[in-house]
Each structure stands twice: as C-alpha cells, then as structure tokens.
Protein backbone atom coordinates (compact mmCIF):
# COMPACT_ATOMS: atom_id res chain seq x y z
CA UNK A 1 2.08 35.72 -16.45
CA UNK A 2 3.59 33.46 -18.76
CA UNK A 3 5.30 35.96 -21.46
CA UNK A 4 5.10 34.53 -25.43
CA UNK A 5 7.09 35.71 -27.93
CA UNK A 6 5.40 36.82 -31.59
CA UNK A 7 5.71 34.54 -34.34
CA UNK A 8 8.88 35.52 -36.43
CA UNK A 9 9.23 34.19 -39.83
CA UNK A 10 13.04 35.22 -40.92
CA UNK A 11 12.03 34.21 -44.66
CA UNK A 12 10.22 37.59 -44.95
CA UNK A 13 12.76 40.13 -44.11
CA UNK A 14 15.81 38.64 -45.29
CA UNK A 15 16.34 40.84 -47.63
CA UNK A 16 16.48 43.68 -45.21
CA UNK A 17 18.99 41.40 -43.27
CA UNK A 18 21.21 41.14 -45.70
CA UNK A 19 21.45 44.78 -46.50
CA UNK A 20 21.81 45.43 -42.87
CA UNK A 21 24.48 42.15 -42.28
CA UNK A 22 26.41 44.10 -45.66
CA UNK A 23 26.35 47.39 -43.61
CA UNK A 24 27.22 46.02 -40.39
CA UNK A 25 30.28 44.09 -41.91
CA UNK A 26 31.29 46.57 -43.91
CA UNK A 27 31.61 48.59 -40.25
CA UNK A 28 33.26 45.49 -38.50
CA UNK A 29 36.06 45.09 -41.86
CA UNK A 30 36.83 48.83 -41.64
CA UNK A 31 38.30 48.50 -37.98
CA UNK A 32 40.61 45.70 -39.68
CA UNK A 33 41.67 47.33 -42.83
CA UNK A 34 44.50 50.26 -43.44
CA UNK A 35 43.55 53.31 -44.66
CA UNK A 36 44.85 52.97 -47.82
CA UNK A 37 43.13 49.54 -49.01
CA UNK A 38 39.34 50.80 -48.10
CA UNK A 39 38.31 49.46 -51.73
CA UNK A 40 36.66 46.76 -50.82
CA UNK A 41 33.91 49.10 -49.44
CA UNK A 42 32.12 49.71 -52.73
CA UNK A 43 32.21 45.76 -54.07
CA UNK A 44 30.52 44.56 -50.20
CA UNK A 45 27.85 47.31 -50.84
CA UNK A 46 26.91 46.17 -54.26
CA UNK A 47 27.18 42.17 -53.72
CA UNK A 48 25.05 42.99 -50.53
CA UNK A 49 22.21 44.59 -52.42
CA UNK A 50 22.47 42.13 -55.19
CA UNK A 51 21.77 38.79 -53.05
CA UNK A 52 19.12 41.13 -51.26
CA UNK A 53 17.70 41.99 -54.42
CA UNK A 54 17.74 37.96 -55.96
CA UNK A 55 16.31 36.93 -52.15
CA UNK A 56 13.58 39.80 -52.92
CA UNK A 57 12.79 38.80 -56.09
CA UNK A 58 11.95 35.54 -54.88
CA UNK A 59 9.16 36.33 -52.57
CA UNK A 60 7.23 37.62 -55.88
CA UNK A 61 3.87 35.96 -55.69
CA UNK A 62 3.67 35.39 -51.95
CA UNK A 63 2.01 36.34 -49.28
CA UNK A 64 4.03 36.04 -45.98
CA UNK A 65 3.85 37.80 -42.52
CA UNK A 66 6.17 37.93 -39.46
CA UNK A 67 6.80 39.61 -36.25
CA UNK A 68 2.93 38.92 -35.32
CA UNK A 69 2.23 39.48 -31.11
CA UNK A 70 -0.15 37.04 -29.80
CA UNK A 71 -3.53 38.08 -30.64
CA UNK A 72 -2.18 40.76 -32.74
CA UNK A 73 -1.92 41.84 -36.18
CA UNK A 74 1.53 41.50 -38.31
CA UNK A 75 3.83 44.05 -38.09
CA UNK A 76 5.22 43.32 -41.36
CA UNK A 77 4.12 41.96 -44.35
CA UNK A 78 5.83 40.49 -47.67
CA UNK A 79 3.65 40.84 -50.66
CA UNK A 80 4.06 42.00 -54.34
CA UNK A 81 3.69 45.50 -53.22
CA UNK A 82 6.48 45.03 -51.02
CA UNK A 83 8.51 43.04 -53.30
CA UNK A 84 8.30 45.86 -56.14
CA UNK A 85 8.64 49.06 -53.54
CA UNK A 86 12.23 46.86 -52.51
CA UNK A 87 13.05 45.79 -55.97
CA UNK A 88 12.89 49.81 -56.77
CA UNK A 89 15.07 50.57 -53.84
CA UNK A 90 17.85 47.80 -54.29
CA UNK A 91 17.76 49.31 -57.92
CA UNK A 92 18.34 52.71 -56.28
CA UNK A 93 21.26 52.00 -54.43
CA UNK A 94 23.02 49.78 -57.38
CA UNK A 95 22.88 52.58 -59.76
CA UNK A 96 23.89 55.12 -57.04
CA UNK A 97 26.71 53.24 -56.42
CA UNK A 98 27.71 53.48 -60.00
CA UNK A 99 27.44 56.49 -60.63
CA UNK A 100 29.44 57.54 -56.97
CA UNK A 101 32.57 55.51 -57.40
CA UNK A 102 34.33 57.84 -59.61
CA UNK A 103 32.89 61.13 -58.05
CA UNK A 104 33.64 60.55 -54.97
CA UNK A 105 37.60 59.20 -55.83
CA UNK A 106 38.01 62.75 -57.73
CA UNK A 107 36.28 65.09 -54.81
CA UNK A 108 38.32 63.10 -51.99
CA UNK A 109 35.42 61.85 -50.52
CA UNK A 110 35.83 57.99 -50.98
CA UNK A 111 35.02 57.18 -47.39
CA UNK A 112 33.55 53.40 -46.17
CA UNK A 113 31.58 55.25 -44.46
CA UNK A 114 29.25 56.19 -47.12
CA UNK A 115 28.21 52.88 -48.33
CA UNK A 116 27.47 52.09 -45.03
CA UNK A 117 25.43 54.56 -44.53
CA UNK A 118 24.05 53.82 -48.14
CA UNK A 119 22.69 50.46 -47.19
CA UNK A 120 21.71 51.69 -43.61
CA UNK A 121 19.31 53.61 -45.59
CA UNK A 122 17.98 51.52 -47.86
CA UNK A 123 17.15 49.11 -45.37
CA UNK A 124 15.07 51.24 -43.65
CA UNK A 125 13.29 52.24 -47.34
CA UNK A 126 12.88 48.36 -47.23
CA UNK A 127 11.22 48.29 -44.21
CA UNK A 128 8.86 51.25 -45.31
CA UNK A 129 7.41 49.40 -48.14
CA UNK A 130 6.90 46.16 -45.53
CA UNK A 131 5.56 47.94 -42.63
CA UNK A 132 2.11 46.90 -41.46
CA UNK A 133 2.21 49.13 -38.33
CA UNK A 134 2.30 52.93 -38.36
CA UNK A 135 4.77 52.39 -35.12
CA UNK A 136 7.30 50.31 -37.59
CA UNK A 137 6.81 52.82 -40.43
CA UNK A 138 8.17 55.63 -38.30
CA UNK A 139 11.15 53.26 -37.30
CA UNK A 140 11.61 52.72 -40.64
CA UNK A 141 11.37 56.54 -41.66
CA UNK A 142 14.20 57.11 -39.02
CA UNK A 143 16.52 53.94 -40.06
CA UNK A 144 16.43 55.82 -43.88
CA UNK A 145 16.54 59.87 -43.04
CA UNK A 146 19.13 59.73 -40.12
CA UNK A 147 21.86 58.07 -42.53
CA UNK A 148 20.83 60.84 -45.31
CA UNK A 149 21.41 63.64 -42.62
CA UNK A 150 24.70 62.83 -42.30
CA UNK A 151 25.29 61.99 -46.17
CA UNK A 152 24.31 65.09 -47.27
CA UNK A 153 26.88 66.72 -44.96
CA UNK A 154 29.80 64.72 -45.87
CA UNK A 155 31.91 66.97 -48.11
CA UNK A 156 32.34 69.37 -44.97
CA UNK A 157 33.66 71.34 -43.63
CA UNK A 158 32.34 73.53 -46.78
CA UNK A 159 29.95 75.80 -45.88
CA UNK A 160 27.01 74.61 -48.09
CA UNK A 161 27.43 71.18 -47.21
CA UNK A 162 27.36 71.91 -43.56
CA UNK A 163 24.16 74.14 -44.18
CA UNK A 164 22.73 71.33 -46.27
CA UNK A 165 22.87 68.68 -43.50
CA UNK A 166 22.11 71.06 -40.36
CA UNK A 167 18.55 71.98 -42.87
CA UNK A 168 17.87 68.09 -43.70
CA UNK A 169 18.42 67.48 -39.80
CA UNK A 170 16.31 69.92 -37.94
CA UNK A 171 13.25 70.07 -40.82
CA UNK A 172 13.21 66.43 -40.83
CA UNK A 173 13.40 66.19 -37.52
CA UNK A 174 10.41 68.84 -36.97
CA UNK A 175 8.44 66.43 -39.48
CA UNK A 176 8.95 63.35 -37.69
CA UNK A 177 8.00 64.77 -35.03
CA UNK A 178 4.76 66.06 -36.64
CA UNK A 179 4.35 62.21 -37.80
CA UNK A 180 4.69 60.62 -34.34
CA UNK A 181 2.26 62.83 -33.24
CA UNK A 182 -0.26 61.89 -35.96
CA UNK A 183 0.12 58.21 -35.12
CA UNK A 184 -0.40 59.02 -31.33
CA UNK A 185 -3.89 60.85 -32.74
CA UNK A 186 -4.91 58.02 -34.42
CA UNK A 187 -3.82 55.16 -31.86
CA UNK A 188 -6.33 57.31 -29.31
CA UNK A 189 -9.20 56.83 -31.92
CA UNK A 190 -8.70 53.73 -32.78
CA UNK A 191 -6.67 51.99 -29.77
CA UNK A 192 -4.45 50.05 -32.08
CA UNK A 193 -1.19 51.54 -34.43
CA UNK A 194 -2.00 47.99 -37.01
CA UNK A 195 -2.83 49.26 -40.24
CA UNK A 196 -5.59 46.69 -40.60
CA UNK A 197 -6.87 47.54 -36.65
CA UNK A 198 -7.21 51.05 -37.86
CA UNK A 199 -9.07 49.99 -41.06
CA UNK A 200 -11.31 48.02 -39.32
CA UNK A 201 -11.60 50.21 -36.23
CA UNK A 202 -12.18 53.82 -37.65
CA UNK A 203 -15.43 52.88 -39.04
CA UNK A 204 -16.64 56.55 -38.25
CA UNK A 205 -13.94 59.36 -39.19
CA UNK A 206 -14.39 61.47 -35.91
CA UNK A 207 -12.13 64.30 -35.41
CA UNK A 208 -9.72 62.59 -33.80
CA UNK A 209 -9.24 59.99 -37.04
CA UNK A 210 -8.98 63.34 -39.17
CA UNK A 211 -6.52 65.41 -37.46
CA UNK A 212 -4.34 62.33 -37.10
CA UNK A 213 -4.74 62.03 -40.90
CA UNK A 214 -3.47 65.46 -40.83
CA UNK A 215 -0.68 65.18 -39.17
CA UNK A 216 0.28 62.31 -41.24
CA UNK A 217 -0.12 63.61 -44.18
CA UNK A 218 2.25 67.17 -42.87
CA UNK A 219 4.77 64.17 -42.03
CA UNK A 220 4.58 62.54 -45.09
CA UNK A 221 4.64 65.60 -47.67
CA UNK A 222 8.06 67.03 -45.91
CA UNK A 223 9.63 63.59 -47.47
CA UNK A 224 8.27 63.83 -50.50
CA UNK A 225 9.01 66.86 -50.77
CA UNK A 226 5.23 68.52 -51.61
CA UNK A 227 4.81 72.37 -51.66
CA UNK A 228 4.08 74.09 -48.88
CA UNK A 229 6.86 71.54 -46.81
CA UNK A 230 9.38 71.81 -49.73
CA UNK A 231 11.69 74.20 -48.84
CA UNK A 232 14.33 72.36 -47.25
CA UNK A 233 14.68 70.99 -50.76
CA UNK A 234 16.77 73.14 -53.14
CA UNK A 235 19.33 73.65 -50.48
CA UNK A 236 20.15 70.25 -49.59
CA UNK A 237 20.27 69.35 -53.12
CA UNK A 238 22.69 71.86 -54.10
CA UNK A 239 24.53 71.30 -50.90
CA UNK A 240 24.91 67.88 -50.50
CA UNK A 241 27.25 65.60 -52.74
CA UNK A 242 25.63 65.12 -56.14
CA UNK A 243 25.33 61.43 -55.96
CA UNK A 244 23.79 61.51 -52.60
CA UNK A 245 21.29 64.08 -54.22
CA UNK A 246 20.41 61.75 -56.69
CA UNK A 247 20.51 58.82 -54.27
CA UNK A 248 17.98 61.01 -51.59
CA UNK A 249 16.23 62.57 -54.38
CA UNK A 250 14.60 59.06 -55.62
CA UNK A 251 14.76 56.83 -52.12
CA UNK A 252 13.43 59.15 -49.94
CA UNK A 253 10.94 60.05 -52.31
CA UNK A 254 9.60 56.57 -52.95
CA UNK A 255 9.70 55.93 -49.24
CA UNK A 256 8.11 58.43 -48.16
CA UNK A 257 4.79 57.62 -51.21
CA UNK A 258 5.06 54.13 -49.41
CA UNK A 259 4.31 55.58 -45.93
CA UNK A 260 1.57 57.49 -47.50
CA UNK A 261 -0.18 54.97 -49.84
CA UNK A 262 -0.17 52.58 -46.68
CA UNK A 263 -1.61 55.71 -44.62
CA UNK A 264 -4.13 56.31 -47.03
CA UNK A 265 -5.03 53.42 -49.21
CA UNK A 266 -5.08 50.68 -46.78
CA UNK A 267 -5.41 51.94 -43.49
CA UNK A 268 -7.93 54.90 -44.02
CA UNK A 269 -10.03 54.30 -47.25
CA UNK A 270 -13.08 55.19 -45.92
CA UNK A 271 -11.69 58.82 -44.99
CA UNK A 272 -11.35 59.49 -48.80
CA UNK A 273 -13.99 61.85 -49.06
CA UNK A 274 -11.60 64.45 -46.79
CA UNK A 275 -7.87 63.30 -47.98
CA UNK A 276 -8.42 62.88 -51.70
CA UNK A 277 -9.27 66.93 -51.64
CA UNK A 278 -6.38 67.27 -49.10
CA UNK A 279 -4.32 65.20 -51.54
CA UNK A 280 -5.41 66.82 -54.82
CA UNK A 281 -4.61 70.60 -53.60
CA UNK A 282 -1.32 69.38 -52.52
CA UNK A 283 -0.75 68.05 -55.78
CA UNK A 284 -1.61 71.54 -57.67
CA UNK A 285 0.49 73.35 -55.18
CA UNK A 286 3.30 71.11 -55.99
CA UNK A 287 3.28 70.87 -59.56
CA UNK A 288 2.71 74.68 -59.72
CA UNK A 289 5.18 76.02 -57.23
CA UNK A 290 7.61 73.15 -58.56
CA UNK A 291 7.70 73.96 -62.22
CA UNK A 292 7.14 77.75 -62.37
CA UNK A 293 10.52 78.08 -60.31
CA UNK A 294 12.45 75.95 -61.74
CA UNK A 295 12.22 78.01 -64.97
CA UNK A 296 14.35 81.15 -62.98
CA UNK A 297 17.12 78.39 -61.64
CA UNK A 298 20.76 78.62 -63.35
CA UNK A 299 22.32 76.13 -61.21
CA UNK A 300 21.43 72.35 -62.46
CA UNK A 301 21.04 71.02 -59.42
CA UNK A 302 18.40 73.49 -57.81
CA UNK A 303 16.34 72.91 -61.54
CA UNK A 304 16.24 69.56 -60.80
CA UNK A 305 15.23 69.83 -57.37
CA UNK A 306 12.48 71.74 -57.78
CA UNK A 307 11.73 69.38 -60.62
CA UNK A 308 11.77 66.67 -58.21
CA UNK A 309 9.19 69.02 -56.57
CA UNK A 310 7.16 68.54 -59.48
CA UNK A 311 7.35 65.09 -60.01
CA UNK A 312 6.09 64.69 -56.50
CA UNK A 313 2.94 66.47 -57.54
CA UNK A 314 2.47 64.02 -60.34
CA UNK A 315 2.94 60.87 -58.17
CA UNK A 316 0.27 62.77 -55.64
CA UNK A 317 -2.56 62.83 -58.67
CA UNK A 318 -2.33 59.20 -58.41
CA UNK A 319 -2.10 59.14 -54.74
CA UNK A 320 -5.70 61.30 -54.88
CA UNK A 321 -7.04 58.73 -57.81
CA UNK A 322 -5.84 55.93 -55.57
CA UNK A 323 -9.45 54.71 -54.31
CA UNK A 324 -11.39 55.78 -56.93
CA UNK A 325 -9.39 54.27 -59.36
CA UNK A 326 -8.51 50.69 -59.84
CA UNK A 327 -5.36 51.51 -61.43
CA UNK A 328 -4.21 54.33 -58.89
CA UNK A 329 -1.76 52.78 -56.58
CA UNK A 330 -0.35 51.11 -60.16
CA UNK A 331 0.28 54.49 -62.01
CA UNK A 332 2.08 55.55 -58.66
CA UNK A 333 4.41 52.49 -58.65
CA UNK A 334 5.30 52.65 -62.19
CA UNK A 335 5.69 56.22 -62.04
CA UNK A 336 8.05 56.04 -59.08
CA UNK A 337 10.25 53.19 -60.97
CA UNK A 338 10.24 55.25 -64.58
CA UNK A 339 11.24 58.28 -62.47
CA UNK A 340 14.25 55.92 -60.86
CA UNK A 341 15.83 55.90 -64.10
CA UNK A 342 14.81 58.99 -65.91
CA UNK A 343 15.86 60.93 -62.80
CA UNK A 344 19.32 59.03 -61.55
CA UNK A 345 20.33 58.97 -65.45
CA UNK A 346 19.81 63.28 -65.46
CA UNK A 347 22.01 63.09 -62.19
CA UNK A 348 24.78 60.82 -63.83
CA UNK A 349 25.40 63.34 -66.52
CA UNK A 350 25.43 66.00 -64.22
CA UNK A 351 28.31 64.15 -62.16
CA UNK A 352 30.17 63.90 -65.39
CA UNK A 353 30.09 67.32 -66.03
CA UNK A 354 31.22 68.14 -62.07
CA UNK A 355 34.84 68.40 -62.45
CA UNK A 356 34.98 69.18 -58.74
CA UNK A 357 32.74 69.46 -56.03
CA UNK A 358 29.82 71.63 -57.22
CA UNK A 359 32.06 73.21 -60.06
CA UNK A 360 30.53 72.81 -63.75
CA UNK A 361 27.05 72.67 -62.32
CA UNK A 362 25.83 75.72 -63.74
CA UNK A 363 23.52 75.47 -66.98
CA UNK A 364 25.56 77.65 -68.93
CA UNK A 365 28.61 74.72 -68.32
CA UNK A 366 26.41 72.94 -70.80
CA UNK A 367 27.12 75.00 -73.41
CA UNK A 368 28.12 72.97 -76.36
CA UNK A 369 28.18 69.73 -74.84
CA UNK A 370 26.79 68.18 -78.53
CA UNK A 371 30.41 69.16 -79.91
CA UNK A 372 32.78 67.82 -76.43
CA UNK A 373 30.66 64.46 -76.11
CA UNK A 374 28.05 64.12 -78.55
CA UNK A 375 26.69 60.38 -77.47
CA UNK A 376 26.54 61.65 -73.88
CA UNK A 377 24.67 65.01 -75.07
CA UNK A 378 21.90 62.88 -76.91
CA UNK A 379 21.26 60.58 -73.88
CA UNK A 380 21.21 63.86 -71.46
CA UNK A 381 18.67 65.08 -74.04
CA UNK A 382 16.51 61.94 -74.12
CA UNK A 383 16.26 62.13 -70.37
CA UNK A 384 15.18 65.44 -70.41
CA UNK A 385 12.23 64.43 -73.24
CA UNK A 386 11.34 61.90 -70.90
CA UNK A 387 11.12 64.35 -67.50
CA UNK A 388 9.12 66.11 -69.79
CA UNK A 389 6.77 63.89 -70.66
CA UNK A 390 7.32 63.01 -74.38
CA UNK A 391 7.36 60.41 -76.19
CA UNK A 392 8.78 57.49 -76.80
CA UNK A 393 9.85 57.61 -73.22
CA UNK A 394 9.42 56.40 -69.74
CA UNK A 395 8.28 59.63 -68.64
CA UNK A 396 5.82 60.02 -71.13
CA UNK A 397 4.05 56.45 -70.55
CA UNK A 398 4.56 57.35 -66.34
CA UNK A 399 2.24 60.34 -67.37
CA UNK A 400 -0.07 58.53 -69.45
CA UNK A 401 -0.90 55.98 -66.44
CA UNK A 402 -1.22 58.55 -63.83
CA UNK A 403 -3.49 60.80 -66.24
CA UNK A 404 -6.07 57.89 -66.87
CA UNK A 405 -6.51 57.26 -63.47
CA UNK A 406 -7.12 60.61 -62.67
CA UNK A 407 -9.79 60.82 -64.92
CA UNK A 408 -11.22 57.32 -64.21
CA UNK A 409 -11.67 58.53 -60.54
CA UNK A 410 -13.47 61.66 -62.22
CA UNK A 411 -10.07 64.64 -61.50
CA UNK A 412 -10.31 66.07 -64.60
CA UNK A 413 -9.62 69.13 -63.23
CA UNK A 414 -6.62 67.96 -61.90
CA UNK A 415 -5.64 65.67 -64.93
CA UNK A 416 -5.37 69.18 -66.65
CA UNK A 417 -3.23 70.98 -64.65
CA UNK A 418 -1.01 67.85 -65.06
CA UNK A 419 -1.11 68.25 -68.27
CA UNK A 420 -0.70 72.02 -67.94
CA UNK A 421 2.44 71.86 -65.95
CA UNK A 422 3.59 69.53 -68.11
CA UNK A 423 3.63 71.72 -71.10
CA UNK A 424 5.34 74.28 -68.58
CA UNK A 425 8.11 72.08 -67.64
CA UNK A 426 9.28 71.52 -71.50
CA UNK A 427 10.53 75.61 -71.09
CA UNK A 428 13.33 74.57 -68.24
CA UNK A 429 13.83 71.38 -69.52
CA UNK A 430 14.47 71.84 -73.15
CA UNK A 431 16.27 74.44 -72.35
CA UNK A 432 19.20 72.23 -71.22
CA UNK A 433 18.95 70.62 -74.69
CA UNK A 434 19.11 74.06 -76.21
CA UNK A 435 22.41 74.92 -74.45
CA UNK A 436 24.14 71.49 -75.27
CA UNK A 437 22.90 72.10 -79.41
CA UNK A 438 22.84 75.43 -80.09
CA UNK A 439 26.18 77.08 -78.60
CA UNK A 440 29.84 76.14 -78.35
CA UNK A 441 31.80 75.35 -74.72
CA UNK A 442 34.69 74.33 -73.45
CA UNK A 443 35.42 71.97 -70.67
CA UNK A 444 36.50 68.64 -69.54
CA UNK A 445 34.19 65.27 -69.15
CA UNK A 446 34.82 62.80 -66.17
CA UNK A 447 32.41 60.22 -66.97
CA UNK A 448 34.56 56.77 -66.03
CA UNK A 449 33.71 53.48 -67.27
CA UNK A 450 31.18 52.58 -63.97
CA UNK A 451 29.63 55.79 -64.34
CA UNK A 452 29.22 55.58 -68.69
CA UNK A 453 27.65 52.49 -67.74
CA UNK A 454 25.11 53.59 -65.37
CA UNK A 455 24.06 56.17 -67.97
CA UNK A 456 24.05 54.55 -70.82
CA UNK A 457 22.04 51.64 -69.21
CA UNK A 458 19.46 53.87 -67.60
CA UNK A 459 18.85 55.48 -70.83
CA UNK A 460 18.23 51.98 -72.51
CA UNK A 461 15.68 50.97 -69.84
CA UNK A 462 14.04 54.50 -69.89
CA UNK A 463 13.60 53.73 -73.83
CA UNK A 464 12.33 50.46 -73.03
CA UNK A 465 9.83 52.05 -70.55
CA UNK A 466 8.17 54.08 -73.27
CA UNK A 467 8.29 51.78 -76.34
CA UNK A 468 6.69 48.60 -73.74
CA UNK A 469 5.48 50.17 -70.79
CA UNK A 470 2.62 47.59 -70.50
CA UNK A 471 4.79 44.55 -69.22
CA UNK A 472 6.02 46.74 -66.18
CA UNK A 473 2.63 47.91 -65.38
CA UNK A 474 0.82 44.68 -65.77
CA UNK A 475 3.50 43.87 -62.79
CA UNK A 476 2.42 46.99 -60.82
CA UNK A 477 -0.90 45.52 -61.20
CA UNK A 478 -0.06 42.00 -59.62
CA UNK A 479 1.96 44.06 -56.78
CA UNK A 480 -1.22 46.35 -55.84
CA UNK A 481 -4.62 44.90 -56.37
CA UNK A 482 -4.26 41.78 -53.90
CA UNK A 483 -1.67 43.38 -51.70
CA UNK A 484 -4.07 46.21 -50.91
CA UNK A 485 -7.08 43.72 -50.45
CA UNK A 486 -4.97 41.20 -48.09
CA UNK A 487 -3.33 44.12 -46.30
CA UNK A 488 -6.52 45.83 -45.71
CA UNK A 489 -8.72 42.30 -44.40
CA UNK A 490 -4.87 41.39 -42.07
C-alpha cells in the first residue's frame, strides 16, 4: 500500500516554529559561548517571541488548517481563538522575561538554560490553544509542564525548591496520566481522538463518553489549579523562583482553560447537561477553598497562590456559562488576558521587594512601602483593587463579563457566590494595601530599569482594561463565535 503523507501547511504553525527554532538555537549557541558571555540568552528569547508574536498576529482573521491525514480531520487549526490564546502566551513570556532579568542576576541563577526552557514551554501553550486532536493536546500539555518541572526546581539544591519541583513532577505526572486515560475512554466511544469526530460521533452520551469526560476534566482541573486537585499549588509557588511562579502561575493556567474549553465547548456540547453541574461545583469549591485560605497566609507568595486558586474558579463560571451563553468562551478569554497583567504586575512588585531568594516575601516586609517607594506602593495597590474586583480596573470589567454570562445562561446562584467571594477576597487583598499605608518599614528595593518597566507598563494596560474594556472584548468575540462554529463542523 502506497503510504501518503497529510497535508502540511507550515504557514499555520510558524509561530510555534519560531519559538521552538529560538529555543533550539539558543541550545546550539550555548555549546559555543564561554561561560562568562551567556548574555545573549535573554535578547534571543525575547526577539524569538517577538517575530512569533508579529507572525501570530498576522493570521488574525483566518481560518487555516494543517497536519490533516488522508481522510482525516486536522490536527491543528489556526483561527482567532488560536491567534488570541498565542497572542496571550507570547505576552506571557515577554513580560516574564522582564521582570526575570534582574532577579535572576541578583539570586545567581542567570542560567541559558532557563529561557530555553521558557520558550520550550510556551510553545507547547501554543500548541494547546491550536490543537484539534485530544492526542496533540496531551503532547502539547507535556511540551509546556515538563520544562516547568524543572523550572520550578532551579534554585536547588535548597530544600524548598527541590520539594517544589519533585511535587510539580509526580502530581502532574499522576494528572496526565489521569488525562491520557480520559482520551483513551473517549477514543473507545467514539473511535476517533478529532475534536470534530467526537462532536459529531458522540451523538448519545453513553457511559463511556461521560467517564472519559471525567477523566478529562480530573486532568484538566490539576492545571488549573481547581479545588479539590489544588494542593500541589501553594508549595510550588513558594518554592519555585518567583518569576517562574508568576510565569507558571498565568501560562499554565491559560493552557490548561484551552484544553478544557476545546474539551468541553467544541468537542462535547451536547454533554452539557452533566459537565456544566460538574463545572459549576468545581467553580464554588474553588473560589471558596481559594479565598477563605488565603486570608490565614503571611507569606505573599502562598496568598497569591491560593488567589490564583480563586481566580481559577472565576474563569470556571464562564467555563459552566460557556454553552448557554453566547458570550461565555469571551468572558473566559478576556478574563484570562486581564488576569495576565493584573497578576504578572502583583508578581513584579513582589520580585522587587525579594532582596534574595525568598527573603522579603513575607507580608509584614510590606510594611511602609508608601514611605520607601511611594509610586511603586500605589501601582502594587492598584493591582490589588483590580484582583479584587474594583473599579476602574481590569479586574473589575474581567468580573463584570464573566458575571453576565453567568446569569444569561440562568447561574445565578453561582453569579452570587462570585460575587460573594469577591467581597471576601477584598479582606486579604486590601490588606496588603493596609500594610504598605498605614505602618512604617525598613528595607531595600531592587526593582531595575527592565523590571520598573514591566510594572509600570502592566499597570497602564490594566487601567486601560477597566476604563475601555469593550475594544478587547469585542476581539474575544471575533476569536470565539466562528472559531467554535468552524472547529465544531471540521
């Protein structure tokens, strides 16, 4: 038998290739460099993801598909949703790098190595938001966590950081395990791993169709970090290097709501009547659990990782609105890019404020901050308003959107705990704000020029966000409606 290659078109997932080509010179220029010139590391991973980013940008508007087998379904896909779930993660890794170059220098941890395992990462968050097959979207969730594994150990051999990655490895491990075994479920139901095949196959949701969904959705949460699969979560964020917590703590995130909206939305709509309650008590586990503990956390870092707990839980009420809702899947995209900046901007002060590794990451360190560094107090402030949820900010307009869809798809019940939690959140949040106003402190700021930048930009944006949040979601609009539709009908 004659064998025929699948139809590639390279025009697709260029951008992926040159994140990867970046990481895989970067690898090739180390072998030929001293150890003492390894600069050039940093300016090849941001001109990488720039030209990937400008190549992505391009593609806005189209409709292309590649790697298709003969007689089969395309294994990836380049639409606006994929376009604005890259354009979010080239954004990610930009501003990480920003905010890691001085860190890192200070903590003796400027290695090549990790902005090659930065863009390793990111390319497989890329593929994750272009993944038409459920086989490629657990390639892709291996190409982004096994890089993050070994990030999140790189300050070793310090205790925490070893018991940060050896946590990350063997959970995540457990939960991609769980995954692959959901996919196998569903390929026996439905005889085919394309997520149009399975839409079009699993007209009936047997058992089969809903424990795979089950399994999926175990997967999926331990990324996202949703209560009850969250506990790996505090310890690898206080563990791990605090721009790598920041970097994992907004990629991994937003890949892993990819994997699920494509899970969910397109591939299984007509299972909503079981994963929308599946979805919804997830979300009121994780906005509970989340927010009530972060109010006992002293340490900055664990408050903000069980705040990215919560967050989760508010991206989920739009994951549960998603096919009820015609603006769903939109209040989850533009909740997931607000949170990019709200969130990376919280961890950027935070890294100024880390004179060492993990020293000055206590909340009392905070302690008259408005006195030391005033401007950098107020924008630390304004980002925690906008975590909150109040206005003008991007958080607050993130909210509204994911709110309105709740209650368009008739959650009112959940829209209120939302709003609940919300209200709950301002305790541990404002109290940051608190500490920086209303005591004095001592201590030393290491906020470089790269890293001011990063701030002070990702404050500007997150203004932006909640004085004209309706250009940015008009966008999540294009990138959803007729993505979903021509994803869904191959």
């Amino acid at each position: 038998m004659e064998f025929t290659p699948p139809s590639i078109n390279l025009l697709v997932v260029a951008p992926v290739l040159i994140v990867m080509a970046a990481g895989t010179l970067a690898m090739v220029v180390d072998l030929l460099t001293p150890d003492d010139k390894k600069g050039w590391a940093v300016w090849l991973a941001a001109i990488g993801l720039l030209l990937a980013l400008v190549q992505n940008i391009g593609l806005w508007n189209g409709h292309y598909q590649t790697f298709i087998p003969p007689g089969g379904e395309a294994m990836v896909v380049m639409d606006n949703f994929a376009v604005f779930l890259n354009t979010t993660f080239l954004l990610t890794g930009l501003l990480a790098i920003l905010i890691s170059v001085g860190y890192l220098k200070r903590t003796g941890l400027e290695k090549p190595e990790y902005y090659m395992l930065l863009l390793f990462s990111i390319s497989g968050m890329m593929l994750m938001g272009m993944a038409n097959d459920l086989i490629l979207v657990f390639l892709a969730l291996e190409v982004l966590s096994i890089p993050l594994y070994i990030m999140s150990g790189m300050s070793w051999p310090r205790p925490e950081a070893e018991e940060s990655a050896m946590k990350y490895f063997l959970l995540g491990a457990f939960s991609s395990a769980i995954f692959v075994f959901g996919i196998a479920l569903l390929y026996g139901a439905t005889t085919t791993t394309s997520v149009p095949g399975i839409f079009q196959a699993a007209t009936e949701t047997g058992p089969l169709v809903m424990a795979g969904l089950a399994f999926l959705l175990v997967g999926a949460g331990f990324k996202v970090a949703a209560v009850p699969f969250h506990m790996w979560t505090p310890d690898v964020y206080e563990g791990a290097p605090t721009p790598v917590t920041a970097f994992m703590s907004v990629g991994a995130k937003v890949a892993g709501f990819a994997a699920l909206l494509r899970v969910l939305v397109v591939a299984l709509p007509q299972a909503d009547g079981a994963w929308i309650t599946a979805v919804a008590v997830l979300s009121t586990l994780t906005l509970v659990v989340g927010n009530v503990v972060a109010i006992r956390q002293g340490n900055i870092k664990r408050m903000l990782a069980y705040s990215s707990i919560a967050h989760a839980g508010y991206i989920l009420i739009a994951v549960a609105a998603a096919t009820k809702s015609e603006h769903g899947v939109s209040a989850a995209l533009f909740y997931m890019f607000a949170y990019l900046f709200t969130n990376l901007g919280a961890f950027g002060v935070v890294i100024a404020m880390e004179r060492k590794y993990n020293e000055g990451i206590l909340l009392d360190d905070y302690k008259g901050l408005a006195k030391r560094h005033g401007l950098l107090a107020l924008v630390m402030a304004y980002f925690m308003l906008s975590l909150t949820g109040i206005p003008p900010t991007g958080g607050f307009s993130a909210k509204f959107y994911v709110f309105r869809a709740a209650l368009e798809a008739d959650l009112v019940w959940l829209a209120l705990i939302g709003v609940i939690t919300s209200v709950i959140s301002g305790y541990y949040y404002l109290r940051v704000v608190f500490l920086m106003y209303m005591f004095d402190g001592e201590g030393e700021l290491v906020a470089g020029p790269m890293l001011q930048f990063a701030i002070y930009g990702m404050a500007l944006v997150t203004l932006i966000l909640g004085l004209f949040p309706g250009g940015l979601f008009n966008l999540t609009l294009e990138a959803t409606l007729n993505a979903v539709k021509l994803m869904a009908g191959g």
